[in-house]
PDB file of N, CA and C in Angstrom:
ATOM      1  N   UNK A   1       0.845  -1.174   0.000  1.00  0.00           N
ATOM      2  CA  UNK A   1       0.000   0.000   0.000  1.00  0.00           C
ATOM      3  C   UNK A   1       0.894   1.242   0.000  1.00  0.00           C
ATOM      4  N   UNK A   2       0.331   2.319  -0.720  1.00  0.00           N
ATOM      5  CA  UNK A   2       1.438   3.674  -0.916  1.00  0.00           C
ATOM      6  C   UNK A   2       1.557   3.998   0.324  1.00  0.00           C
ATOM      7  N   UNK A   3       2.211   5.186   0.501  1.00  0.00           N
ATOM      8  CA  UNK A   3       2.007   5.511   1.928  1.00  0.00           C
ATOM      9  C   UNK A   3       1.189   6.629   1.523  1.00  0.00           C
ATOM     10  N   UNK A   4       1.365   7.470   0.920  1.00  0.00           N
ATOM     11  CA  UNK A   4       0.128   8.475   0.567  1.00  0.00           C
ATOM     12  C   UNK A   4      -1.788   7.756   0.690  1.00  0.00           C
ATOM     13  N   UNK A   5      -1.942   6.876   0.416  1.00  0.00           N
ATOM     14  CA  UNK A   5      -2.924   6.060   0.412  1.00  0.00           C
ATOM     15  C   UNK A   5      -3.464   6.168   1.974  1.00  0.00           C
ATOM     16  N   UNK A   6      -2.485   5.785   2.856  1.00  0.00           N
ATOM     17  CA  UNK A   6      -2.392   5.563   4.151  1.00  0.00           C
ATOM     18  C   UNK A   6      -2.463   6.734   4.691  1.00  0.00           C
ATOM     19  N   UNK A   7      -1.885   7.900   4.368  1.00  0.00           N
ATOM     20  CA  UNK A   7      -1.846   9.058   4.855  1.00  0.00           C
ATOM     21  C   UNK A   7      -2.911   9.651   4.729  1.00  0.00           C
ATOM     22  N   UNK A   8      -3.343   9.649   3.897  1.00  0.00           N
ATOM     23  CA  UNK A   8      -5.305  10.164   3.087  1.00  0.00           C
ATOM     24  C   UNK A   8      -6.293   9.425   3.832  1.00  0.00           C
ATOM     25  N   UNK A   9      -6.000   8.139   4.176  1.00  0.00           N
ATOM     26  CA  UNK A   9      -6.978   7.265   5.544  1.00  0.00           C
ATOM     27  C   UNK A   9      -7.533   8.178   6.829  1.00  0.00           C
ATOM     28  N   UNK A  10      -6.130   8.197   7.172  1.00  0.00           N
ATOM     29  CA  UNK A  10      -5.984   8.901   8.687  1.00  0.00           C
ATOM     30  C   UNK A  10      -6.401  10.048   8.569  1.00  0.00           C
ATOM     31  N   UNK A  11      -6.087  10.867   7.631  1.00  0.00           N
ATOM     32  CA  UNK A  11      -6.647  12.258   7.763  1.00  0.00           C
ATOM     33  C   UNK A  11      -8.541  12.172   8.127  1.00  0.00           C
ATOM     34  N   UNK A  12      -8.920  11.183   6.996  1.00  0.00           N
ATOM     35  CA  UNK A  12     -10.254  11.225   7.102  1.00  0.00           C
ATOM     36  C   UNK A  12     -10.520  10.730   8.385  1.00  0.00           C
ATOM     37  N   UNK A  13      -9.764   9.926   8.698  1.00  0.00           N
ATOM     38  CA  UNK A  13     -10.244   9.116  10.097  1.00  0.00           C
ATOM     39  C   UNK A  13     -10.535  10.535  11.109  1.00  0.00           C
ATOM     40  N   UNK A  14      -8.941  11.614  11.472  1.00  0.00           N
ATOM     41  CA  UNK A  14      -8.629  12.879  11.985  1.00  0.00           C
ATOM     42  C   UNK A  14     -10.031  13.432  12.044  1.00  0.00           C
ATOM     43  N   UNK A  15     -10.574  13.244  10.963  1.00  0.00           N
ATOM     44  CA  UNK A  15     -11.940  14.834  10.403  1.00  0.00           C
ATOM     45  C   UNK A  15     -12.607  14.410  10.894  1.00  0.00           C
ATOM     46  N   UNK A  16     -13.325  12.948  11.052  1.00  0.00           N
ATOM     47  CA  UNK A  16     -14.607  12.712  11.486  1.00  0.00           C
ATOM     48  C   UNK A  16     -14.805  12.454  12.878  1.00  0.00           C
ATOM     49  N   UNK A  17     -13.320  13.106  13.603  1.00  0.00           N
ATOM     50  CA  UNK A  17     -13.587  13.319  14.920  1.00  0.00           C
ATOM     51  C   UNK A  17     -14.267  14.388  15.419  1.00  0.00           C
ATOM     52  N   UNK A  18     -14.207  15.668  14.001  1.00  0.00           N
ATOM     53  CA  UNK A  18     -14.951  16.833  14.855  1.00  0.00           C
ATOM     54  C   UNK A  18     -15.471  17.006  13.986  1.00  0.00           C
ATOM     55  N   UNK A  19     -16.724  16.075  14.021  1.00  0.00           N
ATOM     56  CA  UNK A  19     -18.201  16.115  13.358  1.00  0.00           C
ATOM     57  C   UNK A  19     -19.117  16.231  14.385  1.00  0.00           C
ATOM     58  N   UNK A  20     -20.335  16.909  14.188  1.00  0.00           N
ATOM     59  CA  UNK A  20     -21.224  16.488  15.363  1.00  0.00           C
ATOM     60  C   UNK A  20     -21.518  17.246  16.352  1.00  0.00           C
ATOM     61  N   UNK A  21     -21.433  16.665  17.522  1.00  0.00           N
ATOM     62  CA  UNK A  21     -21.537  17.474  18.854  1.00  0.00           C
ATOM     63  C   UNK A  21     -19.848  17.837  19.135  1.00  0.00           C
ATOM     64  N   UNK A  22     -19.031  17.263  18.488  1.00  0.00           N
ATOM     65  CA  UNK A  22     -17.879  17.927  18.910  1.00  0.00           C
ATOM     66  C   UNK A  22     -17.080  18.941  18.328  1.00  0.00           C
ATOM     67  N   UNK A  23     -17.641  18.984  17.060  1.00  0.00           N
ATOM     68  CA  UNK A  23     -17.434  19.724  15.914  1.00  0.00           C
ATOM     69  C   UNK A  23     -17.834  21.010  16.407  1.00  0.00           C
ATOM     70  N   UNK A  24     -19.269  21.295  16.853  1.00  0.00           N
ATOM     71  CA  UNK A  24     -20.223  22.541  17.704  1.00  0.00           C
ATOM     72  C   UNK A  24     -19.156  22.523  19.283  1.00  0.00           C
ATOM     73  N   UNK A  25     -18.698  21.666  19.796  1.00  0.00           N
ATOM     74  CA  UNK A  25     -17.977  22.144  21.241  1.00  0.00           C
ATOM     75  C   UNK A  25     -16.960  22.299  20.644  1.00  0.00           C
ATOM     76  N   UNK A  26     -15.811  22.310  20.012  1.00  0.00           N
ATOM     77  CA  UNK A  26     -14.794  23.232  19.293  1.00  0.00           C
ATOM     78  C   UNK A  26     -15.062  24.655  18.859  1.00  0.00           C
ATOM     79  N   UNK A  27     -16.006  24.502  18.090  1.00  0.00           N
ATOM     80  CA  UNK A  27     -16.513  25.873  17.712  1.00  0.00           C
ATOM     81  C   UNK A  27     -17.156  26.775  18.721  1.00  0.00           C
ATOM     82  N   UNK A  28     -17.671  26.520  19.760  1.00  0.00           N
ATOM     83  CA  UNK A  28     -17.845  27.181  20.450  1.00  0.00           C
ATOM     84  C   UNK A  28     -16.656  27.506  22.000  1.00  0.00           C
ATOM     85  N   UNK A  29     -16.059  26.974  20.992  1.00  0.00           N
ATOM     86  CA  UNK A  29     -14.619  27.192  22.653  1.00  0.00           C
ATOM     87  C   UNK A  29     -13.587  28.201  22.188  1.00  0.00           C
ATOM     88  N   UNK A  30     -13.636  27.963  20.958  1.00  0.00           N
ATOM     89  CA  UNK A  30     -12.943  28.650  19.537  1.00  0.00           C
ATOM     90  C   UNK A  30     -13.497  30.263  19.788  1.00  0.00           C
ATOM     91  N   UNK A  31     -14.673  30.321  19.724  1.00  0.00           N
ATOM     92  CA  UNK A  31     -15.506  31.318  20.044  1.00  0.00           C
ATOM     93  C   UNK A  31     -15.566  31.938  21.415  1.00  0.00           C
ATOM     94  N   UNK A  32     -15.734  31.108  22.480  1.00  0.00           N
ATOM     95  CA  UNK A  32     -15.210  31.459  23.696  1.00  0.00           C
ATOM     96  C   UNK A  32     -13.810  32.516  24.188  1.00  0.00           C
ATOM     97  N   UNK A  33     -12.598  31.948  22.865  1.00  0.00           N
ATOM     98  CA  UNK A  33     -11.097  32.604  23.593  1.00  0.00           C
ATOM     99  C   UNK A  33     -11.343  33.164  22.929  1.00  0.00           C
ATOM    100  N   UNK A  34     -11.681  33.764  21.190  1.00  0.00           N
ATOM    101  CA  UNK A  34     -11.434  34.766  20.383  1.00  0.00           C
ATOM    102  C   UNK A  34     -12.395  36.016  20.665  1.00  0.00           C
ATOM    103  N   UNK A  35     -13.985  36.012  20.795  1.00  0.00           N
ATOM    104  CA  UNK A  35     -14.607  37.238  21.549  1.00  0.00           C
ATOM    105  C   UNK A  35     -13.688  37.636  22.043  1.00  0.00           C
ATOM    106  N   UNK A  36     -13.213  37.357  23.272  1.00  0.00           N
ATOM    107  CA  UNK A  36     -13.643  38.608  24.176  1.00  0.00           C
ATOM    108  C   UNK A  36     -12.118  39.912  23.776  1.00  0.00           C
ATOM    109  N   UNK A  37     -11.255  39.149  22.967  1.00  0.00           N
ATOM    110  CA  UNK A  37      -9.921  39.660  22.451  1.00  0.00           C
ATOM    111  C   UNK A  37     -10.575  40.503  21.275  1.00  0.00           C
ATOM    112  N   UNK A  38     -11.283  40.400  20.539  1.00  0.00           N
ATOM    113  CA  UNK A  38     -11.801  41.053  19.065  1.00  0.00           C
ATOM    114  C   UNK A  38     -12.939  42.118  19.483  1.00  0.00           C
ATOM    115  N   UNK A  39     -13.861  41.399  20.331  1.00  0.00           N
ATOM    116  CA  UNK A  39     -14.978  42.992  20.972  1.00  0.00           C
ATOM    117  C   UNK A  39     -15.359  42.977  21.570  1.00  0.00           C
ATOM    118  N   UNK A  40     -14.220  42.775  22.689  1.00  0.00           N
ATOM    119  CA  UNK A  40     -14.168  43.082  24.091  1.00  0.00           C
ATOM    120  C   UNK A  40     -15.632  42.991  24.897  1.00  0.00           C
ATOM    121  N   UNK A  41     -16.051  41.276  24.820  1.00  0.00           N
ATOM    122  CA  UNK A  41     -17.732  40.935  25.295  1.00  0.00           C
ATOM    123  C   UNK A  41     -17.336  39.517  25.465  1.00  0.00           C
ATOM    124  N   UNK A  42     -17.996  38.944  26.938  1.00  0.00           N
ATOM    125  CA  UNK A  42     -17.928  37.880  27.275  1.00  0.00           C
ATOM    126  C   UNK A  42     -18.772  37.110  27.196  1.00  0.00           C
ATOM    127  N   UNK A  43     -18.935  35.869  26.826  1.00  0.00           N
ATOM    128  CA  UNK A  43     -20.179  35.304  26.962  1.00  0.00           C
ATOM    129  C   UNK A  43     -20.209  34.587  28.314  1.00  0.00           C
ATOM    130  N   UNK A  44     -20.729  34.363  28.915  1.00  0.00           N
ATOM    131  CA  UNK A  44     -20.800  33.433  30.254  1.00  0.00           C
ATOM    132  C   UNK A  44     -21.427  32.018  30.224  1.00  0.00           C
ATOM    133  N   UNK A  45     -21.908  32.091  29.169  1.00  0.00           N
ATOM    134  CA  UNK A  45     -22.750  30.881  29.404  1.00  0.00           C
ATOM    135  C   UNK A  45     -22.507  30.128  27.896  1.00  0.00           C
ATOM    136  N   UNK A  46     -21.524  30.196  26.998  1.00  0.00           N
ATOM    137  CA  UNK A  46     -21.079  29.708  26.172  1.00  0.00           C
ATOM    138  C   UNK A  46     -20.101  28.267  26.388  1.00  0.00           C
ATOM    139  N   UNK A  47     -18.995  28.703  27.925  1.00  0.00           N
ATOM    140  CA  UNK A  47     -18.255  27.805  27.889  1.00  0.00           C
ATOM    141  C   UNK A  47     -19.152  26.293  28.436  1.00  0.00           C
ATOM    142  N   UNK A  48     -19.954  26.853  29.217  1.00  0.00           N
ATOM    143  CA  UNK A  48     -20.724  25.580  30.062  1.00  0.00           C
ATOM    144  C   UNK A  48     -21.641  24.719  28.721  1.00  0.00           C
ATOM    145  N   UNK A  49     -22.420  25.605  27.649  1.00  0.00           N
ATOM    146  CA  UNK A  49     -22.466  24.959  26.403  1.00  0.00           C
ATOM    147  C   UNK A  49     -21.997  23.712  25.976  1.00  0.00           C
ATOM    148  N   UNK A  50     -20.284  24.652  25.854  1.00  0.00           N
ATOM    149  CA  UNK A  50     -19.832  23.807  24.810  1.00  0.00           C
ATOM    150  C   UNK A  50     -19.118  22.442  25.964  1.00  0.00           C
ATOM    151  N   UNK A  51     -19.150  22.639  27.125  1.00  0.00           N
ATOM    152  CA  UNK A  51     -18.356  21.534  27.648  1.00  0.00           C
ATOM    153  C   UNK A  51     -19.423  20.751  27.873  1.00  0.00           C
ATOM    154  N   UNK A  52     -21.298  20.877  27.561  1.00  0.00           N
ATOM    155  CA  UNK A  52     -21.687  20.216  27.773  1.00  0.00           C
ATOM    156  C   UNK A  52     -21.714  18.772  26.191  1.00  0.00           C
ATOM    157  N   UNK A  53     -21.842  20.054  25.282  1.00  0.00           N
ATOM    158  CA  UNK A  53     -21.614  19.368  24.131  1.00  0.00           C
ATOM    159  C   UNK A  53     -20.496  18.519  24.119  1.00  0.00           C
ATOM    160  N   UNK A  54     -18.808  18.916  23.948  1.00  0.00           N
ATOM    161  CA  UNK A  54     -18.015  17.885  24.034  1.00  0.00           C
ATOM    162  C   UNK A  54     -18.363  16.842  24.607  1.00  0.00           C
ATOM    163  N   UNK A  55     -18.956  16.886  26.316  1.00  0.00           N
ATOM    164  CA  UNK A  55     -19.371  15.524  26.851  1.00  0.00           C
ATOM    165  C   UNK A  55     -20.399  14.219  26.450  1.00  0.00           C
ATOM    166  N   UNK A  56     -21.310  15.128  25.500  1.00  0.00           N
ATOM    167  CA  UNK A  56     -22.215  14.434  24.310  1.00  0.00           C
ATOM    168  C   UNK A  56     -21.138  13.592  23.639  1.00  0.00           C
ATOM    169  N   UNK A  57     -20.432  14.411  22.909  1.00  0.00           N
ATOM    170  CA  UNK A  57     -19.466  13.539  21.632  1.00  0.00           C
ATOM    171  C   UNK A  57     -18.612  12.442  22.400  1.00  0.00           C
ATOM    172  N   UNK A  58     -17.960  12.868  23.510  1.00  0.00           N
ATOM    173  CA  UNK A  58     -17.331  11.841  24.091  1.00  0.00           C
ATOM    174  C   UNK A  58     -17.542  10.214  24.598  1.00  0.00           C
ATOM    175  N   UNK A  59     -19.358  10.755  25.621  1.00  0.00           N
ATOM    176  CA  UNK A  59     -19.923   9.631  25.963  1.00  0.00           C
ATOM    177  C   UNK A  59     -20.867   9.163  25.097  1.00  0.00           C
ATOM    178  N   UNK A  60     -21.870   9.603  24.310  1.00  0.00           N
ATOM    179  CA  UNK A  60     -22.753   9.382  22.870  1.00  0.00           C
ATOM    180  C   UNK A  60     -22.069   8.965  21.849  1.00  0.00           C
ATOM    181  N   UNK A  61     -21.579   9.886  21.305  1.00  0.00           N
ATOM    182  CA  UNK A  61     -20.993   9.565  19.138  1.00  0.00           C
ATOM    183  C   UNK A  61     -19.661   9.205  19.547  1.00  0.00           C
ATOM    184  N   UNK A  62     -18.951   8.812  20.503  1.00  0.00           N
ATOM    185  CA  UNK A  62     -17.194   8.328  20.813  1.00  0.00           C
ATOM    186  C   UNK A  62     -16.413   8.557  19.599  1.00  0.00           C
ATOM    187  N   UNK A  63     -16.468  10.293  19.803  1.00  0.00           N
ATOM    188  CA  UNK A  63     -15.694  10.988  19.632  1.00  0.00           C
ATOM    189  C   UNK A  63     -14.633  11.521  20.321  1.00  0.00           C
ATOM    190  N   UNK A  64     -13.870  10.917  20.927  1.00  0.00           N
ATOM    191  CA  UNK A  64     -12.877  11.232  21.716  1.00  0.00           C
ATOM    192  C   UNK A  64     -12.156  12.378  21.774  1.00  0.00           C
ATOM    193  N   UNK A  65     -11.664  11.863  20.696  1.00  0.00           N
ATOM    194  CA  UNK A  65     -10.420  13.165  19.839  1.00  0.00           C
ATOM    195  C   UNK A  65     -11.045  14.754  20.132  1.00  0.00           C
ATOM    196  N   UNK A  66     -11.943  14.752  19.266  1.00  0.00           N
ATOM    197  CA  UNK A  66     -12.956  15.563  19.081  1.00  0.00           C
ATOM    198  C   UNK A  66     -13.498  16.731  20.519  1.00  0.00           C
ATOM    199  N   UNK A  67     -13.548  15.449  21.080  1.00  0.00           N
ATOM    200  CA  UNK A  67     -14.646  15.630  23.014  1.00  0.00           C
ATOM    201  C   UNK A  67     -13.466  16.459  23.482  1.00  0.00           C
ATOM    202  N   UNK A  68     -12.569  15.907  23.844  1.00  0.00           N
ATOM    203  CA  UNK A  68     -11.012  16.283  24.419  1.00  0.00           C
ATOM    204  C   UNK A  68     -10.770  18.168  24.380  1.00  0.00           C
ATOM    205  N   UNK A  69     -10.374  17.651  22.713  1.00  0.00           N
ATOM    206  CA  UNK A  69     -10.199  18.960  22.292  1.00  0.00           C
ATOM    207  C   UNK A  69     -11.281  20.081  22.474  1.00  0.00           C
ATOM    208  N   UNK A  70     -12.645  19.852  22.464  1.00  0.00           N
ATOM    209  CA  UNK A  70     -13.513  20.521  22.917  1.00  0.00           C
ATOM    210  C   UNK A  70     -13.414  20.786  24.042  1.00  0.00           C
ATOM    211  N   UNK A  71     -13.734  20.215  25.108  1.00  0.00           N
ATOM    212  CA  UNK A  71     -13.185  20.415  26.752  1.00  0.00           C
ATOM    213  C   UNK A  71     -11.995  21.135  26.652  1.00  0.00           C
ATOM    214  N   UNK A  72     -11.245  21.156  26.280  1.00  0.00           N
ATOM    215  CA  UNK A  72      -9.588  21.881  26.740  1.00  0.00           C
ATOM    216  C   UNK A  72      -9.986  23.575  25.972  1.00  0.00           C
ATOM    217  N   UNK A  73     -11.028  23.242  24.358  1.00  0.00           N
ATOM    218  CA  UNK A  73     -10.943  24.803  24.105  1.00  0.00           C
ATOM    219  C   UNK A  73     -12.063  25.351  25.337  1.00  0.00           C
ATOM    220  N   UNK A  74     -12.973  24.755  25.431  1.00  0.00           N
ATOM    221  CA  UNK A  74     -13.873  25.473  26.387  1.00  0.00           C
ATOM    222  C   UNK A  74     -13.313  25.692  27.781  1.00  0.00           C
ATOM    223  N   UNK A  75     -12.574  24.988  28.699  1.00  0.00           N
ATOM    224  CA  UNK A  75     -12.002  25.215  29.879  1.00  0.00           C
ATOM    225  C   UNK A  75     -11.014  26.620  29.549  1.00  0.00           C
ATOM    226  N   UNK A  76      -9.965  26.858  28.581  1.00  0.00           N
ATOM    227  CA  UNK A  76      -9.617  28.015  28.271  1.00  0.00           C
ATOM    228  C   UNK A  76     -10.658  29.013  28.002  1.00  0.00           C
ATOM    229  N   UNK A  77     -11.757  28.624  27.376  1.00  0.00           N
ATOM    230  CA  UNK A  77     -12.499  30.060  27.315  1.00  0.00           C
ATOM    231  C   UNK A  77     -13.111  29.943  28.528  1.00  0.00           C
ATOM    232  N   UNK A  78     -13.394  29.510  29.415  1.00  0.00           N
ATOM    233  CA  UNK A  78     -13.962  29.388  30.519  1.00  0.00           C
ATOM    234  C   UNK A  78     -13.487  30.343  31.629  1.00  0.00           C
ATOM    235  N   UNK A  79     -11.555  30.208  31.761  1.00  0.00           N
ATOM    236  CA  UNK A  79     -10.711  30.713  32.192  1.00  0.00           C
ATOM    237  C   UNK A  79     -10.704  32.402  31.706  1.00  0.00           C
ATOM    238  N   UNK A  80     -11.194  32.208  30.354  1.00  0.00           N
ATOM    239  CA  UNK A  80     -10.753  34.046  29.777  1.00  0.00           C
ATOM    240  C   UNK A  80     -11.867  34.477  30.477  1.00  0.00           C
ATOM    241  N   UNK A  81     -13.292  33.719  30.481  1.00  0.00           N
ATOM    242  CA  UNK A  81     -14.072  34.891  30.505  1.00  0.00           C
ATOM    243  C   UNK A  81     -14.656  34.889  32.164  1.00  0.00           C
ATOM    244  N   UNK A  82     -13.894  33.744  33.141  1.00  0.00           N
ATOM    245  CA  UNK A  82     -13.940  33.973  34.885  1.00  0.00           C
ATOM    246  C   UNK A  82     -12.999  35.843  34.571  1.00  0.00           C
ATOM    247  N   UNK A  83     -12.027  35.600  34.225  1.00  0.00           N
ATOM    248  CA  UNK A  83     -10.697  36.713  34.234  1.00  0.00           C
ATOM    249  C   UNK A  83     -11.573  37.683  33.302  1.00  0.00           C
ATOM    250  N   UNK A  84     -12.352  37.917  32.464  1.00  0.00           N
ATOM    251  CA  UNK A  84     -12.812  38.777  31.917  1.00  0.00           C
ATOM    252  C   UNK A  84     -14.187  39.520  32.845  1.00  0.00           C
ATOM    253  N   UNK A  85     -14.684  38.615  33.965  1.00  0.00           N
ATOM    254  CA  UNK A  85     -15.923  39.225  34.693  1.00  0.00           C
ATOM    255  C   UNK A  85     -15.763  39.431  35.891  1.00  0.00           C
ATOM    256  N   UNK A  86     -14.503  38.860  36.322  1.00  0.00           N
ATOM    257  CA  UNK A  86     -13.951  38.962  38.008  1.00  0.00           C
ATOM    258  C   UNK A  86     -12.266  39.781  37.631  1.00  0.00           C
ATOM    259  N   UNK A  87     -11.865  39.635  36.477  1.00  0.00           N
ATOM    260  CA  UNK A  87     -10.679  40.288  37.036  1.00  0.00           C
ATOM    261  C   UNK A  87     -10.125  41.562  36.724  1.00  0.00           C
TER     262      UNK A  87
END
């Protein structure tokens, strides 16, 4: 098998981790750190959203990859926008 062949696998395998509910908890964690830097507005109730979503993809559609990375962007936006309303 090529290795390009193999390499084109995995990628797809990569993508269809952030489909879904984890695809929406990325994007909204994504969204979480970049607000409040671009126009200066926090959302508060975005990060709890999206970490509820990642936990969908993780324990539902076992999306791991996906879940993970969602949780880690939302706990950072979580962090900007405690420091954006308390600090």
């Amino acid at each position: 098998m090529l290795p390009t062949r193999m390499a084109a696998g995995g990628t797809a395998g990569l993508i269809s981790q952030f489909t879904g509910s984890a695809g929406w908890a990325c994007l909204v964690g994504i969204v979480c750190i970049v607000v409040p830097f671009v126009f200066n507005r926090v959302f508060f109730f975005l990060p709890i959203i999206g970490l509820i979503l990642a936990a969908q993809a993780i324990f539902r559609s076992k999306q791991m990859i996906g879940g993970i990375v969602g949780v880690v962007l939302n706990v950072i936006g979580g962090i900007i926008t405690l420091i954006g309303l308390f600090g």
